[in-house]
PDB file of N, CA and C in Angstrom:
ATOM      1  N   UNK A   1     -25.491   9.625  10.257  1.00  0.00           N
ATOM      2  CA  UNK A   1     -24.125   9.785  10.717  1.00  0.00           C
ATOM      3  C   UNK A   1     -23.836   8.707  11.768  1.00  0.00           C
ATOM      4  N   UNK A   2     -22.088   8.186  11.335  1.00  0.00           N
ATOM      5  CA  UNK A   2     -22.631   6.982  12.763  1.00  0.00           C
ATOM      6  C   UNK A   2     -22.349   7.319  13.931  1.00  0.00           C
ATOM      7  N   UNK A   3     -22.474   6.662  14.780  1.00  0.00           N
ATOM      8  CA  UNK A   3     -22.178   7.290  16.455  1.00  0.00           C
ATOM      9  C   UNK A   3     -20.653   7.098  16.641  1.00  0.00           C
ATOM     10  N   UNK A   4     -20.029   8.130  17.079  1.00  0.00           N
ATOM     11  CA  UNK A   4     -18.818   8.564  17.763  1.00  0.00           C
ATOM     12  C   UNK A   4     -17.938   7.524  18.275  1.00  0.00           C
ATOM     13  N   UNK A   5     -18.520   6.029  18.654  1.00  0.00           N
ATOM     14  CA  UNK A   5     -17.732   5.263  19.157  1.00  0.00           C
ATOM     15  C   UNK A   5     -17.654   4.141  17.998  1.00  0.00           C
ATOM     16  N   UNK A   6     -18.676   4.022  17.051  1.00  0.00           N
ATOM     17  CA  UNK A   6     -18.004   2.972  15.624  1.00  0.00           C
ATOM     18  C   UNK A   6     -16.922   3.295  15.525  1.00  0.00           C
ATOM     19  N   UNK A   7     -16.240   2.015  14.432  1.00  0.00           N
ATOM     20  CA  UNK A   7     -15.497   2.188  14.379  1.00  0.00           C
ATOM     21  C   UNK A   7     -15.938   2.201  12.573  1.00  0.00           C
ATOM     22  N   UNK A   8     -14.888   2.865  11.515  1.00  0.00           N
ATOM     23  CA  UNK A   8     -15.265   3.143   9.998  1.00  0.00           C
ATOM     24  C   UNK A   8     -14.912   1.514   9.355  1.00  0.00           C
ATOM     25  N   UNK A   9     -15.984   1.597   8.061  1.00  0.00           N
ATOM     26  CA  UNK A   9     -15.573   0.191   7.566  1.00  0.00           C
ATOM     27  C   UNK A   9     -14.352  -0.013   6.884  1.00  0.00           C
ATOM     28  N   UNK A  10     -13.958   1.160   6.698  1.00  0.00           N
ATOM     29  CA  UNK A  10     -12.765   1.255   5.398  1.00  0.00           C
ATOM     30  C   UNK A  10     -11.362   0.801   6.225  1.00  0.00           C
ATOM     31  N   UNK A  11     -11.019  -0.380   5.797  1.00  0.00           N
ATOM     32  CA  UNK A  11      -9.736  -0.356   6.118  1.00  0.00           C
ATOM     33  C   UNK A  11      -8.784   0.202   6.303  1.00  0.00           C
ATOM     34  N   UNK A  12      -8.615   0.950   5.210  1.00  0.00           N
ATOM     35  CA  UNK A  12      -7.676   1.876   5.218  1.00  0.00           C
ATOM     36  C   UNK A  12      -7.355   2.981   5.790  1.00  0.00           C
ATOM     37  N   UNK A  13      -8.958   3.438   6.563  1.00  0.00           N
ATOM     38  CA  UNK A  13      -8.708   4.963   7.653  1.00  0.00           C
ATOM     39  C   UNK A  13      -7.795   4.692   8.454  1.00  0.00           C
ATOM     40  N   UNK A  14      -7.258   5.647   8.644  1.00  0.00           N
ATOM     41  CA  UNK A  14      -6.252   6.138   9.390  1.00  0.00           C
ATOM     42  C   UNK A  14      -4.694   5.742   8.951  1.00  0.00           C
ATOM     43  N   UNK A  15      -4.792   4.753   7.746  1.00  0.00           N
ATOM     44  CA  UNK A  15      -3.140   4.724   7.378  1.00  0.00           C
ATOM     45  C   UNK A  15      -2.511   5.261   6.476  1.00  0.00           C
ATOM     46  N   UNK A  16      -1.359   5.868   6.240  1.00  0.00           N
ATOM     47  CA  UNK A  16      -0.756   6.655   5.091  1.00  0.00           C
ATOM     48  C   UNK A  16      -0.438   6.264   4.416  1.00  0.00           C
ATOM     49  N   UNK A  17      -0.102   6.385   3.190  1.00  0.00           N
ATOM     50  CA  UNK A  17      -0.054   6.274   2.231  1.00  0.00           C
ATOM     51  C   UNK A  17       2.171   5.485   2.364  1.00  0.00           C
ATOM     52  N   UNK A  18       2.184   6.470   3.356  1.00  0.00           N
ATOM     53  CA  UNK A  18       3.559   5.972   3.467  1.00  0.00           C
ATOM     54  C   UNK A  18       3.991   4.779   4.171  1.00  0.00           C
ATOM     55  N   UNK A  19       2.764   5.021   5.081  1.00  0.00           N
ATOM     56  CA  UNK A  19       2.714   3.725   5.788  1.00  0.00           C
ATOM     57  C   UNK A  19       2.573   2.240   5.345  1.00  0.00           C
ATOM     58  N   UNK A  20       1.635   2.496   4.466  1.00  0.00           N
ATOM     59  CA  UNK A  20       1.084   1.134   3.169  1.00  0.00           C
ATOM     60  C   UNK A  20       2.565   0.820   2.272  1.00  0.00           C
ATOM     61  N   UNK A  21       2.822   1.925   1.883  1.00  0.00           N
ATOM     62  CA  UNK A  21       4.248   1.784   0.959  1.00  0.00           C
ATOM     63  C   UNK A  21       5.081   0.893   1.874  1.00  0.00           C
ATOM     64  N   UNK A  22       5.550   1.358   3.021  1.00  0.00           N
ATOM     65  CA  UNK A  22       6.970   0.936   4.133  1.00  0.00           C
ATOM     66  C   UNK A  22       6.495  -0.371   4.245  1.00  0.00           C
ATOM     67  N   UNK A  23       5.071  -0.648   4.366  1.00  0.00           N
ATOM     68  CA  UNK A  23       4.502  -2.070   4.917  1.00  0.00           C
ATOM     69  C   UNK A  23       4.715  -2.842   3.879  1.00  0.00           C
ATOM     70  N   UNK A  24       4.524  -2.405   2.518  1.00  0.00           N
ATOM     71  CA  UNK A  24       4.887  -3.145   1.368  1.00  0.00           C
ATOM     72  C   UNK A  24       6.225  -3.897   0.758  1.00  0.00           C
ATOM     73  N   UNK A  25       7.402  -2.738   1.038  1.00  0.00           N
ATOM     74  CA  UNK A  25       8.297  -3.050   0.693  1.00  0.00           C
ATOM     75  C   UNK A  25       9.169  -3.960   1.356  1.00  0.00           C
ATOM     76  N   UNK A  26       8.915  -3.772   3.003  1.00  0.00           N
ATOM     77  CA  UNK A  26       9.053  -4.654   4.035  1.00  0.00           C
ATOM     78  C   UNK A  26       9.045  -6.128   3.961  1.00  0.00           C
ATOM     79  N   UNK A  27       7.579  -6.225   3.040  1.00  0.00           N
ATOM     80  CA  UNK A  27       7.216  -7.259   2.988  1.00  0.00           C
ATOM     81  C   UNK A  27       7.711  -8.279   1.539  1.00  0.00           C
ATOM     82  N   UNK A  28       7.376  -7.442   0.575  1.00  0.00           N
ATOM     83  CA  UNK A  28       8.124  -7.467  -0.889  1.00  0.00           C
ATOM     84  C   UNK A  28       8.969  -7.739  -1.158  1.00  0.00           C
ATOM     85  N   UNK A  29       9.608  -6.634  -0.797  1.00  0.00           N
ATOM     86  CA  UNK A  29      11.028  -6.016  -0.855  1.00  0.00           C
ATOM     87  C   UNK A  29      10.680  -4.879  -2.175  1.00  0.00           C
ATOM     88  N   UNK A  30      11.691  -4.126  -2.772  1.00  0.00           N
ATOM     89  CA  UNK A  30      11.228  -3.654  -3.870  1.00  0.00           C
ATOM     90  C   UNK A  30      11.119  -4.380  -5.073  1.00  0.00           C
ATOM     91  N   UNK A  31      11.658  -5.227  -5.322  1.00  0.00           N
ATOM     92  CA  UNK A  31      11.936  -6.316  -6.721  1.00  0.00           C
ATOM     93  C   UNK A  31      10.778  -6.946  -6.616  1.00  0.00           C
ATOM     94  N   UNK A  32      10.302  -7.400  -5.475  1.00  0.00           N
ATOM     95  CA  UNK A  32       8.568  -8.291  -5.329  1.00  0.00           C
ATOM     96  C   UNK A  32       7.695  -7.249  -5.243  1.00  0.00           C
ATOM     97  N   UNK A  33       7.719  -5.756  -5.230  1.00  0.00           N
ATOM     98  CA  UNK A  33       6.618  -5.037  -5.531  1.00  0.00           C
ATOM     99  C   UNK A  33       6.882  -4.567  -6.569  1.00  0.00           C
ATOM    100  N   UNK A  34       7.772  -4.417  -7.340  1.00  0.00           N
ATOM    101  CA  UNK A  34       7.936  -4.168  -9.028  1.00  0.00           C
ATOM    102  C   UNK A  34       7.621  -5.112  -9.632  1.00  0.00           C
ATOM    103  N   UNK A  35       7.429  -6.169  -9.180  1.00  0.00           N
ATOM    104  CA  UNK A  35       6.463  -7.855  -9.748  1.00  0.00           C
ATOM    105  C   UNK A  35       5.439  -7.537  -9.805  1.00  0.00           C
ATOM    106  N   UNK A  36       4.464  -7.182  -8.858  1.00  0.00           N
ATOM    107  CA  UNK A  36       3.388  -7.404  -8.386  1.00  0.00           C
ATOM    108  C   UNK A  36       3.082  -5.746  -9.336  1.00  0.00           C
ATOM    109  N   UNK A  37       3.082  -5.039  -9.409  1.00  0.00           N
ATOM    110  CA  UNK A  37       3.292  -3.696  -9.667  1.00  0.00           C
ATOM    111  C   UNK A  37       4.065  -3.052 -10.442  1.00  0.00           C
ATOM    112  N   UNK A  38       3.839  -2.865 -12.037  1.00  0.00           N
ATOM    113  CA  UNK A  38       4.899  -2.635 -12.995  1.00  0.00           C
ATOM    114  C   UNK A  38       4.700  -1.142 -12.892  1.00  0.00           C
ATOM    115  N   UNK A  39       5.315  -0.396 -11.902  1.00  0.00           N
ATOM    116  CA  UNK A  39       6.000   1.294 -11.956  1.00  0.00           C
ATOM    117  C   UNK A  39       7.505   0.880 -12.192  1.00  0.00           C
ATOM    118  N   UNK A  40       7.617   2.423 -12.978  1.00  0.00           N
ATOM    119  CA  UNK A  40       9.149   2.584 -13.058  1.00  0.00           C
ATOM    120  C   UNK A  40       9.574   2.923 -11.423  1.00  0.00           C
ATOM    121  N   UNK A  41       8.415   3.514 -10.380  1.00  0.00           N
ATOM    122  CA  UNK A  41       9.384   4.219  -9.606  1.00  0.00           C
ATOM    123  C   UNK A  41       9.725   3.106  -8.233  1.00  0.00           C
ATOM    124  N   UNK A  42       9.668   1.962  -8.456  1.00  0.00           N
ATOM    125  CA  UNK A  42       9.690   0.993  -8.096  1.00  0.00           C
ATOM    126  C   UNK A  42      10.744  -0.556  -8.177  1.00  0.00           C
ATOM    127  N   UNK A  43      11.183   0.136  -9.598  1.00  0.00           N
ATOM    128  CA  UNK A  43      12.400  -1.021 -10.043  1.00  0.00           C
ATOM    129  C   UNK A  43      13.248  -0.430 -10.923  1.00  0.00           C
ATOM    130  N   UNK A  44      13.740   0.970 -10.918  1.00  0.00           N
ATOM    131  CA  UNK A  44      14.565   1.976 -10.847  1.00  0.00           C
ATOM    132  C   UNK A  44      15.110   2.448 -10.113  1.00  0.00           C
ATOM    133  N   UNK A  45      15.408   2.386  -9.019  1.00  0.00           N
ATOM    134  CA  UNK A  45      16.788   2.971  -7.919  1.00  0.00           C
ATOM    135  C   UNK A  45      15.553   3.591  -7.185  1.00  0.00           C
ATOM    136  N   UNK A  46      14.683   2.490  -6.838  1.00  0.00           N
ATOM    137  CA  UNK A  46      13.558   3.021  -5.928  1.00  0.00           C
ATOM    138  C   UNK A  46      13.962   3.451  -4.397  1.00  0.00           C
ATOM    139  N   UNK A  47      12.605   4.583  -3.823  1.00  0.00           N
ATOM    140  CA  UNK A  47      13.193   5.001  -2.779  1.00  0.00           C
ATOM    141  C   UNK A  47      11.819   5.531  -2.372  1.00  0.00           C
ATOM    142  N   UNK A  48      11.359   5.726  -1.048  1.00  0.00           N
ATOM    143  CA  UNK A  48       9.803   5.988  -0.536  1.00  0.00           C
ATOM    144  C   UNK A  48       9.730   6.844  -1.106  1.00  0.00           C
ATOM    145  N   UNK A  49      10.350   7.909  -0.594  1.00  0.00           N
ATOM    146  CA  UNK A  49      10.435   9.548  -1.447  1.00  0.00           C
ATOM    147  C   UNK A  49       9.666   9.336  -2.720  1.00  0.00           C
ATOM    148  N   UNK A  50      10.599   9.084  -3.423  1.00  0.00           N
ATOM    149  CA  UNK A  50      10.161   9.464  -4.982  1.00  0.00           C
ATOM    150  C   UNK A  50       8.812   8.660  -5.683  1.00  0.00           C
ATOM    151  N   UNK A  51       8.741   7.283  -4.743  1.00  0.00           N
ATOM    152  CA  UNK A  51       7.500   6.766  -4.993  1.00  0.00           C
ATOM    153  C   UNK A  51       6.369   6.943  -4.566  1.00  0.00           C
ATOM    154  N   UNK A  52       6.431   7.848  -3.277  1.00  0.00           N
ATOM    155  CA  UNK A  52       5.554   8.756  -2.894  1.00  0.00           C
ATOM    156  C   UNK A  52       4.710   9.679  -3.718  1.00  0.00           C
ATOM    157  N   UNK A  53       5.987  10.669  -4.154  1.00  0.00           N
ATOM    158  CA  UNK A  53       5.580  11.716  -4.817  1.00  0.00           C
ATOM    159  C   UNK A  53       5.088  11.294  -6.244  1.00  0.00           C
ATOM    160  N   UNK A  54       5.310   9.861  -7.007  1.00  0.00           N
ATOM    161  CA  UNK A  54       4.943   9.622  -8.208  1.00  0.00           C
ATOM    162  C   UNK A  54       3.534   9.374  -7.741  1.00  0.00           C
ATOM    163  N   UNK A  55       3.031   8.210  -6.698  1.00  0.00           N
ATOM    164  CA  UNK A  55       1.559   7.797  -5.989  1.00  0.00           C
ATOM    165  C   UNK A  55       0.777   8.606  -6.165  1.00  0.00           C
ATOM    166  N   UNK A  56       0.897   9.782  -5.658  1.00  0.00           N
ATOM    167  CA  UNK A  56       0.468  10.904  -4.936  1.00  0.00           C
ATOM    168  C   UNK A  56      -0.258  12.053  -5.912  1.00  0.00           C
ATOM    169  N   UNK A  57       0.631  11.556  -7.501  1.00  0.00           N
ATOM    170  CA  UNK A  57       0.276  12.032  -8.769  1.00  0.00           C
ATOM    171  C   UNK A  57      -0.398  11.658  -9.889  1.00  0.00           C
ATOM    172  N   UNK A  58      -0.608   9.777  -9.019  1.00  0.00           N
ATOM    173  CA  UNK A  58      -1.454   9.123 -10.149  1.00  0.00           C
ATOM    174  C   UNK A  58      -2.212   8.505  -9.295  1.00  0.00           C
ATOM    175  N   UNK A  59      -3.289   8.760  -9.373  1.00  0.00           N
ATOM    176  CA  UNK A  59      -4.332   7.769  -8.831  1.00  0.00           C
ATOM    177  C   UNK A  59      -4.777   6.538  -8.967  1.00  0.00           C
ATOM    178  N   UNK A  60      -4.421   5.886 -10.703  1.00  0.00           N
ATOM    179  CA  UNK A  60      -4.985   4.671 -10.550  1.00  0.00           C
ATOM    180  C   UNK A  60      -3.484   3.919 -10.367  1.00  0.00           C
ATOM    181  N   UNK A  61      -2.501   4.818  -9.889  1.00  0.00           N
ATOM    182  CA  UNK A  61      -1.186   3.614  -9.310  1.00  0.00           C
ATOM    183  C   UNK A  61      -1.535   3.423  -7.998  1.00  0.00           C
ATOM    184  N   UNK A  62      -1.880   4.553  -7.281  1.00  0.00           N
ATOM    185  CA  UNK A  62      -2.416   4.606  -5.463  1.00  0.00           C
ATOM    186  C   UNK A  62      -3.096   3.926  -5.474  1.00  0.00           C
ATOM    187  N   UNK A  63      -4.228   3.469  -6.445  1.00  0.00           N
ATOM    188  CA  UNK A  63      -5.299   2.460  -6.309  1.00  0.00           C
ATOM    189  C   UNK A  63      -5.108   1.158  -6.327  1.00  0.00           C
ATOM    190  N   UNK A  64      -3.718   0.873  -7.041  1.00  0.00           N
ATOM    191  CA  UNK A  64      -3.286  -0.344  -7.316  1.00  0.00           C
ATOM    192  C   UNK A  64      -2.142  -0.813  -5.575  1.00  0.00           C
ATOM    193  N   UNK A  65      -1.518   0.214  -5.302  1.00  0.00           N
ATOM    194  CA  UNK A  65      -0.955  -0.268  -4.339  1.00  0.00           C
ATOM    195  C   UNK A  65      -1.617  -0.016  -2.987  1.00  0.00           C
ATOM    196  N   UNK A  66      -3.209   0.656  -2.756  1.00  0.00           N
ATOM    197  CA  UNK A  66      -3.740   0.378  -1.116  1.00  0.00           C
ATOM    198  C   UNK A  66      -4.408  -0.768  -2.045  1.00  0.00           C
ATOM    199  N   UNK A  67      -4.723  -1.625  -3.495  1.00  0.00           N
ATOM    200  CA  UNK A  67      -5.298  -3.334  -3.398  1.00  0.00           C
ATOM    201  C   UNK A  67      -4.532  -4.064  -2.943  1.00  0.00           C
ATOM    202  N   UNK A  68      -3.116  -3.849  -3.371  1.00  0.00           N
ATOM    203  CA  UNK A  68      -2.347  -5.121  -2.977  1.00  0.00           C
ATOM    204  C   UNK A  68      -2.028  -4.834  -1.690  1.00  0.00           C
ATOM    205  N   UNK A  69      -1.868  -3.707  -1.083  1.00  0.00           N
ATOM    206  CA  UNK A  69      -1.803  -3.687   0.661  1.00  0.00           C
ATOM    207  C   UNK A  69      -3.060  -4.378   1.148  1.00  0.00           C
ATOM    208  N   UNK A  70      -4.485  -4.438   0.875  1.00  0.00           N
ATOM    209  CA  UNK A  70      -5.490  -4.905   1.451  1.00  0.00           C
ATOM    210  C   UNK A  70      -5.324  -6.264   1.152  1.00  0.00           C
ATOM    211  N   UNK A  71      -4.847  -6.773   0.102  1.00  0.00           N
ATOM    212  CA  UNK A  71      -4.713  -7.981  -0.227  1.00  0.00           C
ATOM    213  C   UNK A  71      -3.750  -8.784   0.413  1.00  0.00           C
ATOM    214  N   UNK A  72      -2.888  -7.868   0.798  1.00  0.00           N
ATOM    215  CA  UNK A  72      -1.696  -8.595   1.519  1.00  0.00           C
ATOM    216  C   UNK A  72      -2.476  -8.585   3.173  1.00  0.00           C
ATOM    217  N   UNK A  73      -2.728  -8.000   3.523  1.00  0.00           N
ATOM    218  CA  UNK A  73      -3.158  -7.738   4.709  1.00  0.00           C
ATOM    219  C   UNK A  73      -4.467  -8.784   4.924  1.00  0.00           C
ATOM    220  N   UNK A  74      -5.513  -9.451   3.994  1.00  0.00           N
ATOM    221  CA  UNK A  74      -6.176 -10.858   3.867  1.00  0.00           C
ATOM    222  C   UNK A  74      -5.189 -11.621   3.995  1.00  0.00           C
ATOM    223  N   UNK A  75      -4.512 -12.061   3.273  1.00  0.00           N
ATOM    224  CA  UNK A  75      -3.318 -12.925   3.392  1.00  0.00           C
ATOM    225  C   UNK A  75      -2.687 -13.428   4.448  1.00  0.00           C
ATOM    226  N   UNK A  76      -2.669 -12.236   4.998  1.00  0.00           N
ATOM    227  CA  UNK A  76      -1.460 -12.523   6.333  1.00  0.00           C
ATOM    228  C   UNK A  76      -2.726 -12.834   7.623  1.00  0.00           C
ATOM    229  N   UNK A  77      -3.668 -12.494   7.417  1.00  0.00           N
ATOM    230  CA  UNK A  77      -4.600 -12.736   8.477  1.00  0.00           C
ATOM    231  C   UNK A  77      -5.177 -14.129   8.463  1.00  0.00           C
ATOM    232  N   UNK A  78      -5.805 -14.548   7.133  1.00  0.00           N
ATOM    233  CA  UNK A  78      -5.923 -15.713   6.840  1.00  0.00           C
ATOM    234  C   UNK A  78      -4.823 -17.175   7.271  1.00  0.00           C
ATOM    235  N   UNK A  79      -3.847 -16.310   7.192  1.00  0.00           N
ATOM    236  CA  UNK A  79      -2.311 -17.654   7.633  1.00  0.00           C
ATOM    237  C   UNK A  79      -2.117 -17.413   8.687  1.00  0.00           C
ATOM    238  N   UNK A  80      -2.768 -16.620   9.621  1.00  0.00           N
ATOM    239  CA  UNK A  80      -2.605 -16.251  10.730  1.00  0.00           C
ATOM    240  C   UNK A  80      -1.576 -15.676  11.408  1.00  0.00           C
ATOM    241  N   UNK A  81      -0.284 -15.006  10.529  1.00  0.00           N
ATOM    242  CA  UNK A  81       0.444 -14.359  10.775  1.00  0.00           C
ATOM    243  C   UNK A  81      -0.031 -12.945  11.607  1.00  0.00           C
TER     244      UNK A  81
END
């Protein structure tokens, strides 16, 4: 078990799912994450809500959008943004 003051390797602890989404679209917009990411709930009169609740129901879409959040998140570190 590790000691209390590590910190976890996983990137992703501690961020939501909604959080990754908002960071995405932010960045995207929705039309550049319906590129990157062929969901309907995404380039259909998209909205967090409903792309939430679609995520939340498919796993290998959640899987696809915390890659391209990690990927974006190399990206932006690498350019030093």
């Amino acid at each position: 078990m590790p000691a209390p003051d590590q910190t976890p390797k996983d990137p992703l602890h501690g961020l939501t799912l909604a959080r990754m989404l908002e960071d995405l679209v932010d960045f995207y917009g929705w039309a550049g994450l319906a590129e990157r990411i062929a969901l309907r709930c995404f380039a259909d009169q998209p909205s967090i809500n409903s792309s939430l609740k679609m995520l939340r129901k498919t796993p290998w879409a959640r899987a696809k959008v915390e890659s391209l959040y990690l990927y974006t998140l190399r990206e932006e570190r690498r350019r030093g943004r």
